[in-house]
PDB file of N, CA and C in Angstrom:
ATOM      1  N   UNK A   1     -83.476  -3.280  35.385  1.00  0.00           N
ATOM      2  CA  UNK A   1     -82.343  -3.914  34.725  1.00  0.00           C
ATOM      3  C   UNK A   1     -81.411  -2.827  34.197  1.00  0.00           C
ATOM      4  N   UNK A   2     -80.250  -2.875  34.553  1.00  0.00           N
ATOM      5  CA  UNK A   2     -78.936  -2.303  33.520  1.00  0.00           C
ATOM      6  C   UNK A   2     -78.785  -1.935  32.603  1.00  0.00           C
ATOM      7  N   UNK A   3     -78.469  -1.187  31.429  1.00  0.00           N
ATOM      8  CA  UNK A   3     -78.549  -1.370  30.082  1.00  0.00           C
ATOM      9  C   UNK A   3     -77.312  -2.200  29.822  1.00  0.00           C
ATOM     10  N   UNK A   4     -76.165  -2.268  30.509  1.00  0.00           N
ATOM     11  CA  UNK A   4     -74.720  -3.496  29.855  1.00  0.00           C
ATOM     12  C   UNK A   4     -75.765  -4.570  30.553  1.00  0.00           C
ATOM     13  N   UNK A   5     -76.335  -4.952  31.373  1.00  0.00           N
ATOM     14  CA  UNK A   5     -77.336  -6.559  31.790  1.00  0.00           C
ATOM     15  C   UNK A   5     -77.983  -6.898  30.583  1.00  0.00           C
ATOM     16  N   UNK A   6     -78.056  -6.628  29.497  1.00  0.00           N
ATOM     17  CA  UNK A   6     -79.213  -6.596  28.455  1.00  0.00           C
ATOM     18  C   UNK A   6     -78.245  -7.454  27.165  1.00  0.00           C
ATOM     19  N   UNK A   7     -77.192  -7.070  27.114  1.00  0.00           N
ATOM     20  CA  UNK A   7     -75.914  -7.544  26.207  1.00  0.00           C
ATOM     21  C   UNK A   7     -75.488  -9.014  26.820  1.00  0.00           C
ATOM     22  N   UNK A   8     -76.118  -9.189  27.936  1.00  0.00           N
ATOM     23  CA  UNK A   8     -75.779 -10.256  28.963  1.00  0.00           C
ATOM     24  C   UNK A   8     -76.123 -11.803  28.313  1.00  0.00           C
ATOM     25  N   UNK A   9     -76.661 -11.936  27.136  1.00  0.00           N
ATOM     26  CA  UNK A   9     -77.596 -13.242  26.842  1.00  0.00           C
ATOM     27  C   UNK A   9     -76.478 -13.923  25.738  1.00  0.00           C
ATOM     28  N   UNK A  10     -76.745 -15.003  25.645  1.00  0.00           N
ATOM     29  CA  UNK A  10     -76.074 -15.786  24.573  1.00  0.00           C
ATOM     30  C   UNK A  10     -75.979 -14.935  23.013  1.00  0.00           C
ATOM     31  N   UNK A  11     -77.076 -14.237  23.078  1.00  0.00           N
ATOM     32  CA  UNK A  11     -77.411 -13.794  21.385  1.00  0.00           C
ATOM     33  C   UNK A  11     -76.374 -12.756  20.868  1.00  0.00           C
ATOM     34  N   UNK A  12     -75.757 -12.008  22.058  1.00  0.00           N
ATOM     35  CA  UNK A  12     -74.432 -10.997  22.031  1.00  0.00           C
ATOM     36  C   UNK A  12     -73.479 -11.250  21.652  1.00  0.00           C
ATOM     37  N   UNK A  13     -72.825 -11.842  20.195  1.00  0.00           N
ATOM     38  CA  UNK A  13     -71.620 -12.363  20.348  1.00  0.00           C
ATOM     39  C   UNK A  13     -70.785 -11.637  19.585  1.00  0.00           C
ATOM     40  N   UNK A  14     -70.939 -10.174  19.733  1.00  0.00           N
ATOM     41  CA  UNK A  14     -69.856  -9.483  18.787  1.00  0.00           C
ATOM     42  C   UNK A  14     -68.992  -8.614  19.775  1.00  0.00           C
ATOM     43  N   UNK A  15     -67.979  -8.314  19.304  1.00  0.00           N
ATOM     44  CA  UNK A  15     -66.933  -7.950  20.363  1.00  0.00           C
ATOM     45  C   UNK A  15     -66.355  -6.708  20.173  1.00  0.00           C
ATOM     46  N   UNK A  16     -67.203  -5.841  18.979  1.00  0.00           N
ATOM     47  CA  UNK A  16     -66.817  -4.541  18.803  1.00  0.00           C
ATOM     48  C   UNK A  16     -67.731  -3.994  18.592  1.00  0.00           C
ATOM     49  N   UNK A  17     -68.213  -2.712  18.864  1.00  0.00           N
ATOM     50  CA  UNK A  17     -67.790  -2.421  19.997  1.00  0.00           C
ATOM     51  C   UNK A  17     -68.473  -3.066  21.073  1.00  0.00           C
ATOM     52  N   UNK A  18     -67.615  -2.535  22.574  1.00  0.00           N
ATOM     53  CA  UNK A  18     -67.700  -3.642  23.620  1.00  0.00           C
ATOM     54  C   UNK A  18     -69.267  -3.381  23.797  1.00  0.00           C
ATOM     55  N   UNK A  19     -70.507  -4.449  24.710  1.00  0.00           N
ATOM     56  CA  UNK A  19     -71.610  -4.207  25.127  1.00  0.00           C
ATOM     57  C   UNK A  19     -70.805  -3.130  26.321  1.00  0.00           C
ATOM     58  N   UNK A  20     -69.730  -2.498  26.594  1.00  0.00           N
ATOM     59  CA  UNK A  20     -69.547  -1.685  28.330  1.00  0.00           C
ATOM     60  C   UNK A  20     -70.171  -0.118  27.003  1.00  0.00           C
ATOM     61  N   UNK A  21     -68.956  -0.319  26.461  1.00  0.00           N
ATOM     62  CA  UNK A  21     -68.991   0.967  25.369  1.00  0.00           C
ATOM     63  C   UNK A  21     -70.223   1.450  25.094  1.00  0.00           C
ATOM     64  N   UNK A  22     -70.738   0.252  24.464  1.00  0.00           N
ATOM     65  CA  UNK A  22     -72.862   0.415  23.871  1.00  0.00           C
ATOM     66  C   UNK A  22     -73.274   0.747  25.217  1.00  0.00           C
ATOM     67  N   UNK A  23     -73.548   0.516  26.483  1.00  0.00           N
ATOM     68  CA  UNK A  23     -74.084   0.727  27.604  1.00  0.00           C
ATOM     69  C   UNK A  23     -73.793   1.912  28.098  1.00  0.00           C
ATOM     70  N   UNK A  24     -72.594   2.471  28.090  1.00  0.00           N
ATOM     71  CA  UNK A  24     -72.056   3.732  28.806  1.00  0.00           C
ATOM     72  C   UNK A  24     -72.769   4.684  27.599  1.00  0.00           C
ATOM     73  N   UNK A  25     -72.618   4.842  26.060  1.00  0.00           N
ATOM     74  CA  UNK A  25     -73.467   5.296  25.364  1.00  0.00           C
ATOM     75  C   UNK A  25     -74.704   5.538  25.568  1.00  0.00           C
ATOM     76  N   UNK A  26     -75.426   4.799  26.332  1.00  0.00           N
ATOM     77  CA  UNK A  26     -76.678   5.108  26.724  1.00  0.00           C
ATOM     78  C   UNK A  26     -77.718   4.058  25.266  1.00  0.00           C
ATOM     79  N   UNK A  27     -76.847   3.317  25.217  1.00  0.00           N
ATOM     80  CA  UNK A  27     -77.915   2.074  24.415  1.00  0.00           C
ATOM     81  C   UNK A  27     -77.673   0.814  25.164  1.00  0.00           C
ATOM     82  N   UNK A  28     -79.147  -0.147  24.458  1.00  0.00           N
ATOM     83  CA  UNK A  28     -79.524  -1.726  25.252  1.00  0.00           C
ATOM     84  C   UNK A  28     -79.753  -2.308  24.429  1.00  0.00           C
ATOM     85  N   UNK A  29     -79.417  -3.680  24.254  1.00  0.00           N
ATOM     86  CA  UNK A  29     -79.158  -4.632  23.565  1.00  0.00           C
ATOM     87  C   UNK A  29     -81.232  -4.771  22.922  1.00  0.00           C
ATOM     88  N   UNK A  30     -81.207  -4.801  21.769  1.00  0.00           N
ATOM     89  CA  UNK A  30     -82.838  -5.343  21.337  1.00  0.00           C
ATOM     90  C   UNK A  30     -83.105  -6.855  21.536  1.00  0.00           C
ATOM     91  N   UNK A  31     -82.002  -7.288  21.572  1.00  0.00           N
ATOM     92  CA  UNK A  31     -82.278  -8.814  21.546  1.00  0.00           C
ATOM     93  C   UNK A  31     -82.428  -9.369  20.414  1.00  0.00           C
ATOM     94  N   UNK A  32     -81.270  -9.180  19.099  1.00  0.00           N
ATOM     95  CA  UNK A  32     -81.430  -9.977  18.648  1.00  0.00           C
ATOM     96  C   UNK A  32     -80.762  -9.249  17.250  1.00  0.00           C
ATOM     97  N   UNK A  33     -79.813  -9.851  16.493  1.00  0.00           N
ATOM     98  CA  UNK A  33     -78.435  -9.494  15.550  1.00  0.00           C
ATOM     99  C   UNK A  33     -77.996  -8.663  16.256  1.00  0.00           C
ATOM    100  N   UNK A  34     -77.389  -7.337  15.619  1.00  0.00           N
ATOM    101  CA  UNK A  34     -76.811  -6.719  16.750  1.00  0.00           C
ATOM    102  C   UNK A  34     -76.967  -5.190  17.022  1.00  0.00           C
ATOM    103  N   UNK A  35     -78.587  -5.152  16.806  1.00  0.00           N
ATOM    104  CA  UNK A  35     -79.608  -4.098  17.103  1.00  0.00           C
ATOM    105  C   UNK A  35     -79.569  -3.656  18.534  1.00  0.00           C
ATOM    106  N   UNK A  36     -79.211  -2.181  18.546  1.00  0.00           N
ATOM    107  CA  UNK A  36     -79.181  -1.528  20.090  1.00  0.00           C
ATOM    108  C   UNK A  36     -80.336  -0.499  19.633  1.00  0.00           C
ATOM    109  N   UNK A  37     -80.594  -0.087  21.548  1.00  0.00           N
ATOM    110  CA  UNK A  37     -81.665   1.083  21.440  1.00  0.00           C
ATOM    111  C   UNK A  37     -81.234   1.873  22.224  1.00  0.00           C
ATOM    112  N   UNK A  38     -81.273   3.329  21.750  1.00  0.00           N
ATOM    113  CA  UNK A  38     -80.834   4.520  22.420  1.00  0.00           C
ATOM    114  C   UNK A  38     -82.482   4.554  23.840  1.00  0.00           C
ATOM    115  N   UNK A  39     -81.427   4.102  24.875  1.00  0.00           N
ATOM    116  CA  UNK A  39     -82.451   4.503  26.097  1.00  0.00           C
ATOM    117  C   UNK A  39     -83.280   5.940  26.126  1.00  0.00           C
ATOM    118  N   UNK A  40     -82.702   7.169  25.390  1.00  0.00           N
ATOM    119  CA  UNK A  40     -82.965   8.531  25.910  1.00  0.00           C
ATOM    120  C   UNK A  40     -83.858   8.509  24.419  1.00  0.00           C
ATOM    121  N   UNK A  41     -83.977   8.537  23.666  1.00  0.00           N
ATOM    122  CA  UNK A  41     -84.453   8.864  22.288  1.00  0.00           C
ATOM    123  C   UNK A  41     -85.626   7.750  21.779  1.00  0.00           C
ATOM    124  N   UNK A  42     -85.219   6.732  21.868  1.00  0.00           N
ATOM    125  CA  UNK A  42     -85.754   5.365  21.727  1.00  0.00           C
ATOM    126  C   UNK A  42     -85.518   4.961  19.789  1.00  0.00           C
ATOM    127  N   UNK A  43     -84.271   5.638  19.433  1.00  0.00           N
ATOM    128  CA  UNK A  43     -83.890   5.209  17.859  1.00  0.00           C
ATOM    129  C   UNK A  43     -83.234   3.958  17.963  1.00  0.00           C
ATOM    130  N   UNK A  44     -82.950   3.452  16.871  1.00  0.00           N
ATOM    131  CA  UNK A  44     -82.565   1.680  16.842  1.00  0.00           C
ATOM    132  C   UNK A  44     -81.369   2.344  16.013  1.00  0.00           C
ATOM    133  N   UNK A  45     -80.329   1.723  16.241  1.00  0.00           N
ATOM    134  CA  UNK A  45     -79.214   1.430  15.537  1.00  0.00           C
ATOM    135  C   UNK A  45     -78.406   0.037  15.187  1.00  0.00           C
ATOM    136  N   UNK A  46     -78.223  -0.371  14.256  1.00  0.00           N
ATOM    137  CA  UNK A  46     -77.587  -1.975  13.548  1.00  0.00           C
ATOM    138  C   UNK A  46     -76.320  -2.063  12.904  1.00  0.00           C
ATOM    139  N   UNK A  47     -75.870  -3.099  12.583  1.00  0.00           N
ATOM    140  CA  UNK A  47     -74.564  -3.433  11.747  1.00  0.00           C
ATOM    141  C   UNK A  47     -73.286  -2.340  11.821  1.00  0.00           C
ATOM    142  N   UNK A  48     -73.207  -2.750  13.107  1.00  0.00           N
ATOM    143  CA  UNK A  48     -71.880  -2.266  13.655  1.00  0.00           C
ATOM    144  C   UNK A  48     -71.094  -2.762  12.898  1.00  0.00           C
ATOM    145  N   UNK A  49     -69.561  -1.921  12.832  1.00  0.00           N
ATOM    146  CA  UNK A  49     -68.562  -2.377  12.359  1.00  0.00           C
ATOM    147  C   UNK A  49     -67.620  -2.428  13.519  1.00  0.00           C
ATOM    148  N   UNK A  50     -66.302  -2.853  13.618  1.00  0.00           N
ATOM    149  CA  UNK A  50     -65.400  -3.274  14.094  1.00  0.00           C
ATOM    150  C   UNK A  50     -64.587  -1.637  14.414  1.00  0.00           C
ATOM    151  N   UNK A  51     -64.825  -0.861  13.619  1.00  0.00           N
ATOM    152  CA  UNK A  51     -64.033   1.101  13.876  1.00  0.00           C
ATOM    153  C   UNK A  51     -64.861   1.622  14.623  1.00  0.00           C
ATOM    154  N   UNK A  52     -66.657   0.988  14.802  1.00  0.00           N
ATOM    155  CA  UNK A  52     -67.606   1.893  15.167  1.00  0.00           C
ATOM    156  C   UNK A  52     -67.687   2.766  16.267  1.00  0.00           C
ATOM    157  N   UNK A  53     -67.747   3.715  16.891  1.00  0.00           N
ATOM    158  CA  UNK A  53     -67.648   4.446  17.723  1.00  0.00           C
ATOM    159  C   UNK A  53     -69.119   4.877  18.748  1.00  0.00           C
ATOM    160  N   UNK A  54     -69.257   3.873  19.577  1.00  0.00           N
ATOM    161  CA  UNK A  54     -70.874   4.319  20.086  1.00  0.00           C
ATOM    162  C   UNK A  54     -71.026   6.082  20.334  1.00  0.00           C
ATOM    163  N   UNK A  55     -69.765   6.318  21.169  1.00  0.00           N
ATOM    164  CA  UNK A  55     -70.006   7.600  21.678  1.00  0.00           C
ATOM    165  C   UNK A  55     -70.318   8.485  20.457  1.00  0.00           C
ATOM    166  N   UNK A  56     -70.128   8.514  19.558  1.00  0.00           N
ATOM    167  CA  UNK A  56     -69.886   9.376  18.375  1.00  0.00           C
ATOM    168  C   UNK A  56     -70.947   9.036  16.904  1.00  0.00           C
ATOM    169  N   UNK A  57     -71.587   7.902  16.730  1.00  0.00           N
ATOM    170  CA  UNK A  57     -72.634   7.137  16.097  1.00  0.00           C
ATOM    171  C   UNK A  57     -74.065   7.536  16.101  1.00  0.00           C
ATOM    172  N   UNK A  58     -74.387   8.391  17.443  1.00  0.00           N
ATOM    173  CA  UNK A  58     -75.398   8.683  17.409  1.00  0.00           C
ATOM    174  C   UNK A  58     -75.622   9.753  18.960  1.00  0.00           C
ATOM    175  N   UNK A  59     -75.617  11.073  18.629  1.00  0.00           N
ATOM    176  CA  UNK A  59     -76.158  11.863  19.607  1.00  0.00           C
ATOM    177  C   UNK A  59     -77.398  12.009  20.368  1.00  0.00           C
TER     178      UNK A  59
END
């Protein structure tokens, strides 16, 4: 599976930043509020804001 396929479910409904943005970052949706996981590291990151910057949020 994809990591943007993962943002793919009903439970995704926030629109900043985009699930392309979170995916090209190299994070995947946890499934559930709006908890991502760094594919390369395996850290959790939450409560995005609307300025948030994936590329820049977490190295």
């Amino acid at each position: 599976m994809e990591r943007q396929e993962t943002f793919n479910s009903n439970a995704w409904t926030y629109t900043s930043p985009t699930a392309h943005d979170l995916a090209e970052a190299g994070f995947f949706y946890a499934g559930y509020e709006n908890v991502v996981i760094c594919f390369y590291c395996g850290g959790s990151l939450k409560r995005w804001g609307a300025n948030d910057n994936p590329t820049i949020e977490h190295c």
